[in-house]
Each structure stands twice: as C-alpha cells, then as structure tokens.
PDB file of N, CA and C in Angstrom:
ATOM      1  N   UNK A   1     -22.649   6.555   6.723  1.00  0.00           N
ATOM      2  CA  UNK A   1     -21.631   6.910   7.676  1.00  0.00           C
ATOM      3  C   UNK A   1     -21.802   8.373   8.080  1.00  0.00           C
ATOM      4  N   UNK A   2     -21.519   8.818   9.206  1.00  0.00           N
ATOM      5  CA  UNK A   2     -21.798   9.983   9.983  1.00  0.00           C
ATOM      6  C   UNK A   2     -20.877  10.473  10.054  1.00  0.00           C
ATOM      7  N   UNK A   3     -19.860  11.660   9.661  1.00  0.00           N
ATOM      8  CA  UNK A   3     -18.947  12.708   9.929  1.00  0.00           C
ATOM      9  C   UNK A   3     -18.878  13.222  11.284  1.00  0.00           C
ATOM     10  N   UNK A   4     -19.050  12.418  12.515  1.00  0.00           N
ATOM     11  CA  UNK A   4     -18.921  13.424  13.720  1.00  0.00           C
ATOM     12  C   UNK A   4     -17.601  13.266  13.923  1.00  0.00           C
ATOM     13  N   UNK A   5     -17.042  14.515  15.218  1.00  0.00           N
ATOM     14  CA  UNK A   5     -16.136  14.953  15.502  1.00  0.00           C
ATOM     15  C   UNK A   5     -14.721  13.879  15.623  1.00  0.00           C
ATOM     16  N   UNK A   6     -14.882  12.421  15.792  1.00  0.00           N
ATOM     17  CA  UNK A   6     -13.593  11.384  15.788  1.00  0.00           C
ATOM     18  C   UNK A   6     -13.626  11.331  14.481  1.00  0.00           C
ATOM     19  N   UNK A   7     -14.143  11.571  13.474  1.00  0.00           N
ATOM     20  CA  UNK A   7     -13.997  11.680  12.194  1.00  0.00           C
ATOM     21  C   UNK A   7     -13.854  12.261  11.298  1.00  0.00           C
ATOM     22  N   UNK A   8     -13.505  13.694  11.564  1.00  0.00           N
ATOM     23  CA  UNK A   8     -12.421  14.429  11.776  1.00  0.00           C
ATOM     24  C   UNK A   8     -11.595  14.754  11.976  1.00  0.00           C
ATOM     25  N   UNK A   9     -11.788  14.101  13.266  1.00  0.00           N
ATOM     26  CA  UNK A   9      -9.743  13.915  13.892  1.00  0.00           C
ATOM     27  C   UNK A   9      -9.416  12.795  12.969  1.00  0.00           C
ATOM     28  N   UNK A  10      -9.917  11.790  12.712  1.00  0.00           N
ATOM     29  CA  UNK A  10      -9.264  11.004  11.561  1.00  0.00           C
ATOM     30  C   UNK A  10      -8.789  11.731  10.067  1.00  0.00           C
ATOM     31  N   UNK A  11      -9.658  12.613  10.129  1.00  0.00           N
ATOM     32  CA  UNK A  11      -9.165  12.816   8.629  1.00  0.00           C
ATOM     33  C   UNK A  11      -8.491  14.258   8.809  1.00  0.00           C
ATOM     34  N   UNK A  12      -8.116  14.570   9.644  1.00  0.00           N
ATOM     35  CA  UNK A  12      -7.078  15.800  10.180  1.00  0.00           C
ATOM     36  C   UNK A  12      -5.969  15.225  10.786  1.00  0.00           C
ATOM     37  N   UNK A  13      -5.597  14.159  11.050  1.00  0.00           N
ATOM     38  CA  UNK A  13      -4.643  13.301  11.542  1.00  0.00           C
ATOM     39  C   UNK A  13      -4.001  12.596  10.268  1.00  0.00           C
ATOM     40  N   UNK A  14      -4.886  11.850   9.791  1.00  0.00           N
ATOM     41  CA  UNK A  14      -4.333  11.335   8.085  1.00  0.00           C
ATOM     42  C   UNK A  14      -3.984  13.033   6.869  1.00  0.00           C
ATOM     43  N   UNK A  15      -4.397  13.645   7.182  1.00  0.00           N
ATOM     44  CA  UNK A  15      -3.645  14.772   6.493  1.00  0.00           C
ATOM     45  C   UNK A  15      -2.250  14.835   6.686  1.00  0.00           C
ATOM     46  N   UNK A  16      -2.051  15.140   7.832  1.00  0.00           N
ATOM     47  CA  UNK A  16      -0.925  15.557   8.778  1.00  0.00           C
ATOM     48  C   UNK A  16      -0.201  14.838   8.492  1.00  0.00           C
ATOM     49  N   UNK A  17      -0.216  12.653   8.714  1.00  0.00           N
ATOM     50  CA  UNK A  17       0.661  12.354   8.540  1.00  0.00           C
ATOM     51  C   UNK A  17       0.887  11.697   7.285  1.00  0.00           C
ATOM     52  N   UNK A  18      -0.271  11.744   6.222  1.00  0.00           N
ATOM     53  CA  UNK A  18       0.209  11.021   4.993  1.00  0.00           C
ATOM     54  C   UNK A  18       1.101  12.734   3.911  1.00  0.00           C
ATOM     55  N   UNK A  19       0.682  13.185   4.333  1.00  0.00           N
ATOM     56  CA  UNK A  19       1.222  14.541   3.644  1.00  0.00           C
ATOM     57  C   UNK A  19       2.649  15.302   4.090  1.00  0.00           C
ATOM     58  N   UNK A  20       3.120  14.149   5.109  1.00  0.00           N
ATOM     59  CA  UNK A  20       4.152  14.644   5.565  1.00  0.00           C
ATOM     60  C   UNK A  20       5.202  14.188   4.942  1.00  0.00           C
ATOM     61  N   UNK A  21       5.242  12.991   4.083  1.00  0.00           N
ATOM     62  CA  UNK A  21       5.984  12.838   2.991  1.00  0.00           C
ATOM     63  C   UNK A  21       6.120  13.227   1.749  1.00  0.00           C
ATOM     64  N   UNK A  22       5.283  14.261   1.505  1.00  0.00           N
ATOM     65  CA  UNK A  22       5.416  15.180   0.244  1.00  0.00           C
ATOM     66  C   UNK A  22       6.562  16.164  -0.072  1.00  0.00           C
ATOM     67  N   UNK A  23       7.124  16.795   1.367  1.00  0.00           N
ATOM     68  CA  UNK A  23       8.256  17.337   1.164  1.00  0.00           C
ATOM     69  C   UNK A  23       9.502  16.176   0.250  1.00  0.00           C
ATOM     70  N   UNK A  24      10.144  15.763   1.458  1.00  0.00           N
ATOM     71  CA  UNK A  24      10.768  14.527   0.667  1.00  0.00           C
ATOM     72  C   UNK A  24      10.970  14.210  -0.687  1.00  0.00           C
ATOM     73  N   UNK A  25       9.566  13.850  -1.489  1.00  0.00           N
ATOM     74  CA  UNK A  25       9.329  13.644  -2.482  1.00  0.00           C
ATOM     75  C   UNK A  25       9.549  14.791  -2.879  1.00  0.00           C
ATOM     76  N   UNK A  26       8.905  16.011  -3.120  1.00  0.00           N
ATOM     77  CA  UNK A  26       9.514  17.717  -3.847  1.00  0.00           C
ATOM     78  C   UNK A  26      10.723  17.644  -4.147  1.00  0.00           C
ATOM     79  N   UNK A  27      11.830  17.272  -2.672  1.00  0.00           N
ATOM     80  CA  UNK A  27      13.372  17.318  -2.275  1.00  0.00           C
ATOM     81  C   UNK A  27      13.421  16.595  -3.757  1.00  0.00           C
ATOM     82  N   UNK A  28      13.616  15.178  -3.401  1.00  0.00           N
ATOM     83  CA  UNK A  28      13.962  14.729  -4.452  1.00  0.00           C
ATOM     84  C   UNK A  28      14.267  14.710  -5.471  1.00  0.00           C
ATOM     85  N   UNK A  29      12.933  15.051  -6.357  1.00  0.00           N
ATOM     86  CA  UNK A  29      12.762  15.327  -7.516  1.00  0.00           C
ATOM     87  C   UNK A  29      13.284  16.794  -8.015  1.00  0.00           C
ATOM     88  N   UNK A  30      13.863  17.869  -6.895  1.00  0.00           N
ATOM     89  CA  UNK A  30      14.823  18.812  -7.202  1.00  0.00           C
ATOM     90  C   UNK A  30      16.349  18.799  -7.225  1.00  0.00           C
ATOM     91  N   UNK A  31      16.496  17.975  -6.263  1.00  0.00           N
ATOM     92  CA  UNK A  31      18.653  17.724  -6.175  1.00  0.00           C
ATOM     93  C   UNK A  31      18.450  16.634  -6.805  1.00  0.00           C
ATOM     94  N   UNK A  32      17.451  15.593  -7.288  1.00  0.00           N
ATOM     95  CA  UNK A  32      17.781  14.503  -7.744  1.00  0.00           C
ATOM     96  C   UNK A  32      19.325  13.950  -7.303  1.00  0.00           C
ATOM     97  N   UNK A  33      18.829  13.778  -5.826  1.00  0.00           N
ATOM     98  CA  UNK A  33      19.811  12.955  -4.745  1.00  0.00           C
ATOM     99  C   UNK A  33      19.093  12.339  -3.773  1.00  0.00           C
ATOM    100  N   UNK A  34      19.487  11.683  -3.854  1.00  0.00           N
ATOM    101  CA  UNK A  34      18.535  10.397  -2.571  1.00  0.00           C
ATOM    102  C   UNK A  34      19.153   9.526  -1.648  1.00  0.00           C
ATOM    103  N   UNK A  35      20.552   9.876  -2.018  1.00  0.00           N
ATOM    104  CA  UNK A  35      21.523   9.600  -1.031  1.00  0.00           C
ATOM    105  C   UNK A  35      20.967   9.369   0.551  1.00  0.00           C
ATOM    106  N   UNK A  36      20.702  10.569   0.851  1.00  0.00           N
ATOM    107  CA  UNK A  36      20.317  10.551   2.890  1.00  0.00           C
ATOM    108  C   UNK A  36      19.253   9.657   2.510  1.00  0.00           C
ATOM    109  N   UNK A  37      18.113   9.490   2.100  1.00  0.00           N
ATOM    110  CA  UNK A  37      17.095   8.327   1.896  1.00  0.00           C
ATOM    111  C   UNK A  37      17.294   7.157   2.482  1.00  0.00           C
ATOM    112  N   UNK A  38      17.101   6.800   3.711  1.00  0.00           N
ATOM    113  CA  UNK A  38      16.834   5.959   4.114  1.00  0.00           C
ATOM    114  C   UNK A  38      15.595   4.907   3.357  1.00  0.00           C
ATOM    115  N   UNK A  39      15.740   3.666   2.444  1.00  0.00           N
ATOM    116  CA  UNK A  39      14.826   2.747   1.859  1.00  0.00           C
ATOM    117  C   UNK A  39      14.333   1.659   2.810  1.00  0.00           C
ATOM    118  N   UNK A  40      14.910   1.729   4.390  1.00  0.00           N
ATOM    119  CA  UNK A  40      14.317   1.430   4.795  1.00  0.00           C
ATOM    120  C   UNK A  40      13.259   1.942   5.451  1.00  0.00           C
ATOM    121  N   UNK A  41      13.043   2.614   5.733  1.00  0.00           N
ATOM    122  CA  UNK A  41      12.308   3.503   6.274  1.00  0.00           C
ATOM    123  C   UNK A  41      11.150   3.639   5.469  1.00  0.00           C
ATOM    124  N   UNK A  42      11.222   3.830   4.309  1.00  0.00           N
ATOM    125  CA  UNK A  42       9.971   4.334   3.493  1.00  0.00           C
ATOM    126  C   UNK A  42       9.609   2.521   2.983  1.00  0.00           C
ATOM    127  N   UNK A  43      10.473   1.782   3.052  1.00  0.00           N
ATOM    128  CA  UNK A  43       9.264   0.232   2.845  1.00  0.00           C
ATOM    129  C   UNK A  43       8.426   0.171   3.985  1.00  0.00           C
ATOM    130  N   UNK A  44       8.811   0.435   4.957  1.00  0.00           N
ATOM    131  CA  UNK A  44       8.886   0.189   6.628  1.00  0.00           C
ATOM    132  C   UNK A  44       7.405   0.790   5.971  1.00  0.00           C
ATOM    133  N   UNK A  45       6.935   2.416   5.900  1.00  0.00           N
ATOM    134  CA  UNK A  45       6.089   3.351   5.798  1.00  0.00           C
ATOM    135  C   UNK A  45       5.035   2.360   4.702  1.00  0.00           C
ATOM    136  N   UNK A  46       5.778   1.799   4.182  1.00  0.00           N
ATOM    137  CA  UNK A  46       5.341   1.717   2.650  1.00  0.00           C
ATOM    138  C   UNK A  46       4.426   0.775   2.678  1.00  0.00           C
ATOM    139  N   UNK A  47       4.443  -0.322   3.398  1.00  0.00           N
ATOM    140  CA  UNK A  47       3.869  -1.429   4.086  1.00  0.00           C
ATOM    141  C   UNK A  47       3.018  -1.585   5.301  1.00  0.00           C
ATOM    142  N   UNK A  48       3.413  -0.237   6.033  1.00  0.00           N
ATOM    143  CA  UNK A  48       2.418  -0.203   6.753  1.00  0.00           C
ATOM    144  C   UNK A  48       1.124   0.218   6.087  1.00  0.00           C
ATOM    145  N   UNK A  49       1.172   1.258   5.345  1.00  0.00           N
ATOM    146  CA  UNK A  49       0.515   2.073   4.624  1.00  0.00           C
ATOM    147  C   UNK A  49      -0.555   1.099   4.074  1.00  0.00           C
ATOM    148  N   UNK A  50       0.085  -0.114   3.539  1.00  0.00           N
ATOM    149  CA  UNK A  50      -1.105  -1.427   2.775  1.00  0.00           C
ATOM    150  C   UNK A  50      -1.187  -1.660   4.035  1.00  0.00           C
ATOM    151  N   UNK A  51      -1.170  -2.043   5.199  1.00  0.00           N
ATOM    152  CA  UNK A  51      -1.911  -2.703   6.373  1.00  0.00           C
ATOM    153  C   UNK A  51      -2.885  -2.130   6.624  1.00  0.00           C
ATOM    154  N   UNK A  52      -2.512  -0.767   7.133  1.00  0.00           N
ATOM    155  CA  UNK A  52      -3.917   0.292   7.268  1.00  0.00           C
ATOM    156  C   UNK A  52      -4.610   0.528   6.456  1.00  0.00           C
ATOM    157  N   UNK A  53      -4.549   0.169   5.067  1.00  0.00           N
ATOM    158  CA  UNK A  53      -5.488   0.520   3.998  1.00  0.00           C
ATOM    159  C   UNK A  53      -6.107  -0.293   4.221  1.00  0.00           C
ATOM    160  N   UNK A  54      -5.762  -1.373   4.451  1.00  0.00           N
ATOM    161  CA  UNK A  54      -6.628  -3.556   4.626  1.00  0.00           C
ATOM    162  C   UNK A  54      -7.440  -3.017   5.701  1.00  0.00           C
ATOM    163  N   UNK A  55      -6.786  -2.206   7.231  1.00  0.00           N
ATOM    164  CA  UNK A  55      -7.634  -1.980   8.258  1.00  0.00           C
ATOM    165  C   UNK A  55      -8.994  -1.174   7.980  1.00  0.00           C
ATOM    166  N   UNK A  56      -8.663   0.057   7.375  1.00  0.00           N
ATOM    167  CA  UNK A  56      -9.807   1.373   6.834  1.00  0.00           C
ATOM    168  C   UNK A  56     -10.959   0.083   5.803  1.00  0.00           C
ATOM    169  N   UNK A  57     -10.783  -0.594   5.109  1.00  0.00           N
ATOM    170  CA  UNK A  57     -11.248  -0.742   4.441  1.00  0.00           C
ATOM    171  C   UNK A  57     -12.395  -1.835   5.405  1.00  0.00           C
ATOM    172  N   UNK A  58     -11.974  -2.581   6.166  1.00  0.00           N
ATOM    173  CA  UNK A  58     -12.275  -3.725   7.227  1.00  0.00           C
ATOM    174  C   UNK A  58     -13.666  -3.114   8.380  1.00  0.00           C
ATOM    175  N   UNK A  59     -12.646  -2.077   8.952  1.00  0.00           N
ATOM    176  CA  UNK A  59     -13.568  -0.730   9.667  1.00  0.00           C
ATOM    177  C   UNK A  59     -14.665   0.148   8.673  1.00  0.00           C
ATOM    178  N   UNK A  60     -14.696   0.046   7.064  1.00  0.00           N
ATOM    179  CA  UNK A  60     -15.394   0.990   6.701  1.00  0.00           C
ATOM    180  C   UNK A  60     -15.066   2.363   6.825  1.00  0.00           C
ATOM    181  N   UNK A  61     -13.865   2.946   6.946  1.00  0.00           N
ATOM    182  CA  UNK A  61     -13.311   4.357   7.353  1.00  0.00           C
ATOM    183  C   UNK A  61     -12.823   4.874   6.065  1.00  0.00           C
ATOM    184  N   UNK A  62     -13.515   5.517   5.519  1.00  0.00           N
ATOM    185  CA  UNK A  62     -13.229   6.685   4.082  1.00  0.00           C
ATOM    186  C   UNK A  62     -12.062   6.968   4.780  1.00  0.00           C
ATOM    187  N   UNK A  63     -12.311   7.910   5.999  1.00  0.00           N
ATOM    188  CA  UNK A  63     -10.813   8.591   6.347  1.00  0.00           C
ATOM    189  C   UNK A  63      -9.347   7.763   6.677  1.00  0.00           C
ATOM    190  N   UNK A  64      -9.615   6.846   6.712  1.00  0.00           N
ATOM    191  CA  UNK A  64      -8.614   5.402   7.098  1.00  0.00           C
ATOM    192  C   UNK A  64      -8.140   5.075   5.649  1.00  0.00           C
ATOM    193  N   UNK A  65      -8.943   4.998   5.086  1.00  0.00           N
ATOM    194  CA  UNK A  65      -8.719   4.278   3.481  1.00  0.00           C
ATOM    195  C   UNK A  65      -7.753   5.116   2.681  1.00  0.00           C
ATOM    196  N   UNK A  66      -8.909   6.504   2.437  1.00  0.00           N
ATOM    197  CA  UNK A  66      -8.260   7.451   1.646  1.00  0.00           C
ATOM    198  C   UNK A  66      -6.393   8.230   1.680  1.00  0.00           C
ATOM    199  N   UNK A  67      -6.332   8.433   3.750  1.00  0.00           N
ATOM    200  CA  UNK A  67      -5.192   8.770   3.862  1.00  0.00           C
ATOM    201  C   UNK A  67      -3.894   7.850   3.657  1.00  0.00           C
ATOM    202  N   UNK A  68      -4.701   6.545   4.100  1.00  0.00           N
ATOM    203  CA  UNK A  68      -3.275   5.696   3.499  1.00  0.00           C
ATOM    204  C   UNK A  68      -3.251   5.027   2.320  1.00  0.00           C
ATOM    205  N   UNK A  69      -3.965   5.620   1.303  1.00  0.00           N
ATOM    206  CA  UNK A  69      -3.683   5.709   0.206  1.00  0.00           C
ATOM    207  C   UNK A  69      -3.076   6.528  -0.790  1.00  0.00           C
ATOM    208  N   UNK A  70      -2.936   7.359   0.592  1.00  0.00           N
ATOM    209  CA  UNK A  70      -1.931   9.010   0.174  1.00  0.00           C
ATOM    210  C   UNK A  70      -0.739   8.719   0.285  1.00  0.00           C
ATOM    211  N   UNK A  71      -0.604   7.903   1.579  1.00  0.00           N
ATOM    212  CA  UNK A  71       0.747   8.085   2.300  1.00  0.00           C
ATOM    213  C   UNK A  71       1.078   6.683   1.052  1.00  0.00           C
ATOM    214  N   UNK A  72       0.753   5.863   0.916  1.00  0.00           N
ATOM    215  CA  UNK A  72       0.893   4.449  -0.058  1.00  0.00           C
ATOM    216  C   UNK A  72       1.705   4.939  -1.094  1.00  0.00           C
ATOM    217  N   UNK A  73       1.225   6.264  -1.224  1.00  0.00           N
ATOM    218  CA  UNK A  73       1.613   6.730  -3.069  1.00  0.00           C
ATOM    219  C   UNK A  73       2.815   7.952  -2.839  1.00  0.00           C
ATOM    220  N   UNK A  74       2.566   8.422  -1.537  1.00  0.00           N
ATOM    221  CA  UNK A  74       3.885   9.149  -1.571  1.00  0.00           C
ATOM    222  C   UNK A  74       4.982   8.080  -0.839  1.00  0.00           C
ATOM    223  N   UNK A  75       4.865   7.736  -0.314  1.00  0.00           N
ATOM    224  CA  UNK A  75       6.080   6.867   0.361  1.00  0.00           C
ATOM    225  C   UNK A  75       6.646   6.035  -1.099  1.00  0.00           C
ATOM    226  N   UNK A  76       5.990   5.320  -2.009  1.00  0.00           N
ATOM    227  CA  UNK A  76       6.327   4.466  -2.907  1.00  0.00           C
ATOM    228  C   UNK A  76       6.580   5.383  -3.988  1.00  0.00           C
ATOM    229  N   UNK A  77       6.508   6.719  -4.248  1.00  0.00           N
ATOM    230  CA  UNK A  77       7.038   7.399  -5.328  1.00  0.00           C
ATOM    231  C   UNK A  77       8.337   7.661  -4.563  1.00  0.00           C
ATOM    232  N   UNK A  78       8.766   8.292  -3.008  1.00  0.00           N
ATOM    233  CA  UNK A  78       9.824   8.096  -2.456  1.00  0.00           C
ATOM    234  C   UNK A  78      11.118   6.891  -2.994  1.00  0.00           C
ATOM    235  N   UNK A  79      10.223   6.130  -2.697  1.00  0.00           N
ATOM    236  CA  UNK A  79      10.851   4.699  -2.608  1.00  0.00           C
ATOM    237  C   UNK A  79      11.466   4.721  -4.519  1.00  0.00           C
ATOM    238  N   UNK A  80      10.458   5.178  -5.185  1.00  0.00           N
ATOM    239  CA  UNK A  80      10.788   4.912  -6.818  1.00  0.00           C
ATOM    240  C   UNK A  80      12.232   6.062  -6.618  1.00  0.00           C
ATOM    241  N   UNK A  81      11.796   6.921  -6.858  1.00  0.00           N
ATOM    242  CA  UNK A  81      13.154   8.243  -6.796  1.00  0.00           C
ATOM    243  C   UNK A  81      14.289   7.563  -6.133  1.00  0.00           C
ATOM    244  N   UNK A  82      14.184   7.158  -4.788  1.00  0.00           N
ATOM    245  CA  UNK A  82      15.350   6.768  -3.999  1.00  0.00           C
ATOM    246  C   UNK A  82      16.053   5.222  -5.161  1.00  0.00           C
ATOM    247  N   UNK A  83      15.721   4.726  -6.141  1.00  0.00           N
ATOM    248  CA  UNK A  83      16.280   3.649  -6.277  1.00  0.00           C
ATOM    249  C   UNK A  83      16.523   4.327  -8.008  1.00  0.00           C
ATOM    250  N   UNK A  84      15.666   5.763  -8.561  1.00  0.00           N
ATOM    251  CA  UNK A  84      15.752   5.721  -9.965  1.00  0.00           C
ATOM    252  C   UNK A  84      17.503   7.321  -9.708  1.00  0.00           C
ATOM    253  N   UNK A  85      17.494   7.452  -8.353  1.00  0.00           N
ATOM    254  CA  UNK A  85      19.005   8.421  -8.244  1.00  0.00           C
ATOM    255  C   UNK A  85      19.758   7.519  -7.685  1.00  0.00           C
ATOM    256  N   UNK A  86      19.837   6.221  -6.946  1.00  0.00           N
ATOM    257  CA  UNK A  86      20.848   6.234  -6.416  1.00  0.00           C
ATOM    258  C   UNK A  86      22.083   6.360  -7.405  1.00  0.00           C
ATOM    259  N   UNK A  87      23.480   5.949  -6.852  1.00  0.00           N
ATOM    260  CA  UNK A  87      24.467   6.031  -7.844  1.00  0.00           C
ATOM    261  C   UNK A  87      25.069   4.843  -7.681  1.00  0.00           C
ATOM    262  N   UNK A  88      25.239   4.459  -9.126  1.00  0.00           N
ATOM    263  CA  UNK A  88      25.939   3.310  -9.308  1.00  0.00           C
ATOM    264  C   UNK A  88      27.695   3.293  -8.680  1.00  0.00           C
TER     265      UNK A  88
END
C-alpha cells in the first residue's frame, strides 16, 4: 500500500474525528457525571464505528481500520462510564 496524499487526508481526518471523543471520556472520568450523556448518541457512534471498521478492513485501509478502532474504544468506554455513573 502507498501513503500518497488521500491517505493522509484519511488518516488526518480519522484523527480529528475518532479523537474527538476523548474529551468526553477525560470529562467523565473527572465529575464522574454522565448525566448530559446522551447513550444514544454514542451507540449511534458506537456502531457505526464497527461498520467502518467492516468497511476499512473490506477496502484494505490501515487508515480506515485503525481510526475506527479508536473511535470504537472511545465511544464504548463513553458508553461504559455513562451506564457505570448513571444514578439510580
């Protein structure tokens, strides 16, 4: 596989957006509140995340694979926090 320039933007694009749920996750795990947490939203993420991994893997795209295997693991540690604070 060849690293030219669309493959880059892939893997500068999968930065951007699998890493954009890392805040979130930080949040979390500091107010240990998860209240605003929308759980739908992050299955929503959470599931796409396995589609595009099925796609990267289909296409042969390291950069396809790897980032939504980022976003896979932050959205679903989201998803863990949001269900290990809610309040009874």
């Amino acid at each position: 596989m060849i690293f030219d320039a669309v493959e880059w933007l892939a893997v500068i694009a999968g930065a951007m957006s699998s890493l954009a749920f890392a805040p979130q996750a930080i949040k979390l795990l500091r107010a240990k509140d998860a209240e605003a947490v929308s759980a739908a939203t992050y299955w929503m993420v959470f599931i796409g995340a396995i589609f595009w991994t099925a796609y990267g893997v289909g296409r042969q795209s390291p950069a396809i694979i790897f980032w939504n295997l980022i976003a896979l693991s932050l959205s679903g540690a989201v998803l863990m926090l949001k269900f290990r604070f809610r309040k009874s």
